[in-house]
C-alpha atoms as a PDB file:
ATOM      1  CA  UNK A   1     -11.986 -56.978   9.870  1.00  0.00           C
ATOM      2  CA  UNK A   2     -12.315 -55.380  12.846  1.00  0.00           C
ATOM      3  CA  UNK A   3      -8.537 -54.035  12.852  1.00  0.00           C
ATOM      4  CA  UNK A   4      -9.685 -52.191   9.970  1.00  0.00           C
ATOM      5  CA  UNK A   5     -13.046 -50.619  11.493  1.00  0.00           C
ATOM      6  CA  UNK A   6     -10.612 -49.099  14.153  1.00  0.00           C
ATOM      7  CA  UNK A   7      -7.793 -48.122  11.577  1.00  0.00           C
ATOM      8  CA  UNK A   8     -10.745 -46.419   9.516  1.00  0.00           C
ATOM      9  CA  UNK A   9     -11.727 -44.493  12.856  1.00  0.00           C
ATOM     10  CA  UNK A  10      -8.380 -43.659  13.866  1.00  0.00           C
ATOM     11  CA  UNK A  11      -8.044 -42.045  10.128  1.00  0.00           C
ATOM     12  CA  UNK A  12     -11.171 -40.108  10.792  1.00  0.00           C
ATOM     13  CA  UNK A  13     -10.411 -38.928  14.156  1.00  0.00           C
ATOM     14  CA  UNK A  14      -6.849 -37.290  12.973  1.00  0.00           C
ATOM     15  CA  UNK A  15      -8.648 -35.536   9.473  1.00  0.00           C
ATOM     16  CA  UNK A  16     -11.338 -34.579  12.514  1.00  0.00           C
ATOM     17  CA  UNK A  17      -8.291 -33.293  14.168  1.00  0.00           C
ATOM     18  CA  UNK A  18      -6.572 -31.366  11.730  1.00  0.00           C
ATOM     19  CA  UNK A  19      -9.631 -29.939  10.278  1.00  0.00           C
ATOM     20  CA  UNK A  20     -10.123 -28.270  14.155  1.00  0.00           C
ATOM     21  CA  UNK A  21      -6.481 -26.995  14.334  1.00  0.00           C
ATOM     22  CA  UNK A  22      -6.601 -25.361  11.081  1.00  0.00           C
ATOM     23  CA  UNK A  23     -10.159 -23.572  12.291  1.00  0.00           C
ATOM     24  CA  UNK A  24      -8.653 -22.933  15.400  1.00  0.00           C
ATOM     25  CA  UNK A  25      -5.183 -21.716  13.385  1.00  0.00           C
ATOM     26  CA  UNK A  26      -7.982 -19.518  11.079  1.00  0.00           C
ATOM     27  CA  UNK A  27      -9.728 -17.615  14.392  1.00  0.00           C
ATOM     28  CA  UNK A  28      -6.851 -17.145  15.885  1.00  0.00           C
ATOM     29  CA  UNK A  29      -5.321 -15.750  12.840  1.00  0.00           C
ATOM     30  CA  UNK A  30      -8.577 -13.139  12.547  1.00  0.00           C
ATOM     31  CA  UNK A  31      -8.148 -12.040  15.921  1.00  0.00           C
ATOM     32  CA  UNK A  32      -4.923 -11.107  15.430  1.00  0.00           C
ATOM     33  CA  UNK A  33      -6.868  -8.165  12.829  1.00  0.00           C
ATOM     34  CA  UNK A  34      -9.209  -7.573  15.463  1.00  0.00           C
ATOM     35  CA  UNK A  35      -9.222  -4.214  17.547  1.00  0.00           C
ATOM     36  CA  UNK A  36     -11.175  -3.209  20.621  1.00  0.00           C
ATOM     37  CA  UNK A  37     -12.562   0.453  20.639  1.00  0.00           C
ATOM     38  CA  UNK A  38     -14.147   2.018  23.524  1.00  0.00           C
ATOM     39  CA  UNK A  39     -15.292   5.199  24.926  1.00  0.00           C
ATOM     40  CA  UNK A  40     -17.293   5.374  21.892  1.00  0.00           C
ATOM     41  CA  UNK A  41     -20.546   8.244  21.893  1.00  0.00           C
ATOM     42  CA  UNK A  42     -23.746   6.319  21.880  1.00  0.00           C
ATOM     43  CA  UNK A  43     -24.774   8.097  18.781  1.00  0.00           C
ATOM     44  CA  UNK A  44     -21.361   6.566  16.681  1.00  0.00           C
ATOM     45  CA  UNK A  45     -22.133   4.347  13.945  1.00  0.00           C
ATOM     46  CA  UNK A  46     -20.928   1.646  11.885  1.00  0.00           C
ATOM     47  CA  UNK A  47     -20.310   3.469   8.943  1.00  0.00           C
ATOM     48  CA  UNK A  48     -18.332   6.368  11.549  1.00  0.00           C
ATOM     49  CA  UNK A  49     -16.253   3.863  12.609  1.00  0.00           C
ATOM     50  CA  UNK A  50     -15.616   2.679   8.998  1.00  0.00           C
ATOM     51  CA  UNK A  51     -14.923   6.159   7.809  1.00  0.00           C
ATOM     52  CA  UNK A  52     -12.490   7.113  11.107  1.00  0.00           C
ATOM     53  CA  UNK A  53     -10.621   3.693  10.796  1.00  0.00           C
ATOM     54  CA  UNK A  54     -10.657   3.320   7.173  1.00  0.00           C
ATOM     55  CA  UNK A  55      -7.845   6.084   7.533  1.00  0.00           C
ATOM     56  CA  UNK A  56      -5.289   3.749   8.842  1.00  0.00           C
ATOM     57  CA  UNK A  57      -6.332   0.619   7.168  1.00  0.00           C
ATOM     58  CA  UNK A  58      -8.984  -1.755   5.268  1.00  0.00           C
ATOM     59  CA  UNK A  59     -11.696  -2.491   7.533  1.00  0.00           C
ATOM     60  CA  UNK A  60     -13.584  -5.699   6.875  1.00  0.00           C
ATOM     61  CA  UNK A  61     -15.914  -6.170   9.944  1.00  0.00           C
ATOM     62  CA  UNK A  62     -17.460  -3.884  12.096  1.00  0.00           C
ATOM     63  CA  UNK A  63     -19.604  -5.044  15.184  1.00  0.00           C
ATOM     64  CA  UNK A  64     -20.735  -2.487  17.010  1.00  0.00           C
ATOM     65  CA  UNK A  65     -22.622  -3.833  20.583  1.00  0.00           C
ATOM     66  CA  UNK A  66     -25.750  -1.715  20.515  1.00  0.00           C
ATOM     67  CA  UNK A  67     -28.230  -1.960  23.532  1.00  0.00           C
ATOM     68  CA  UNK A  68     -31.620  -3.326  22.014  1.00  0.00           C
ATOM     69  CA  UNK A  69     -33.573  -0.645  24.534  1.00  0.00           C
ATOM     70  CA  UNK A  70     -32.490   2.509  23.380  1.00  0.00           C
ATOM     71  CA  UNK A  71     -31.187   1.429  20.055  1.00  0.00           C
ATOM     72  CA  UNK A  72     -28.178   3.112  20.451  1.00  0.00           C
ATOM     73  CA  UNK A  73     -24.894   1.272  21.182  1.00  0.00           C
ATOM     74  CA  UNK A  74     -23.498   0.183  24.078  1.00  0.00           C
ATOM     75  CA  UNK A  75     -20.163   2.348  23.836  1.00  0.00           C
ATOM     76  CA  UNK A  76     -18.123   0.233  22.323  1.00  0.00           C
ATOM     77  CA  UNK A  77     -17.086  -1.987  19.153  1.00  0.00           C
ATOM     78  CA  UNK A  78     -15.044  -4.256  17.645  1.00  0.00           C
ATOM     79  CA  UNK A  79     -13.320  -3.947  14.160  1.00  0.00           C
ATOM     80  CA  UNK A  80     -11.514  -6.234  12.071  1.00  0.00           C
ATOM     81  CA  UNK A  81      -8.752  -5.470   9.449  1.00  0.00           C
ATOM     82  CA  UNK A  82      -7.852  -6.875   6.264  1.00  0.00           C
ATOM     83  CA  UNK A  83      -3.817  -6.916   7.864  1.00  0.00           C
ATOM     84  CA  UNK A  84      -1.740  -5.352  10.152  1.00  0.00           C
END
């Protein structure tokens, strides 16, 4: 019986284990959309970067840092595309 408790474990550790590479397979699959802009004027917003970058493609995330002080952002953002 207990031959089985570890065989039962061992099962669970390698669904465990695939279910992490295919998250890990997912991310690293999204970042692979995912562009870095910069120099950006404090006054930009999300839906300027939408409109500028909608131009060469879908854009399906926009996070744009913003400085919780001033309320403006931080002069930079990231965006994420539907594909390449």
């Amino acid at each position: 019986e207990h031959a089985d408790e570890e065989h039962e474990h061992a099962e669970m550790a390698d669904v465990e284990e695939e279910e992490h590479r295919e998250v890990v397979k997912e991310r690293r699959k999204r970042k692979e959309f995912e562009v870095f802009v910069g120099g950006l004027d404090k006054d930009a917003t999300e839906d300027d970067l939408r409109k500028v970058f909608g131009e060469v493609g879908v854009v399906t995330e926009v996070r744009l840092m913003m400085n919780p002080q001033t309320k403006k952002n931080k002069g930079f953002a990231f965006l994420r595309f539907e594909n390449v």
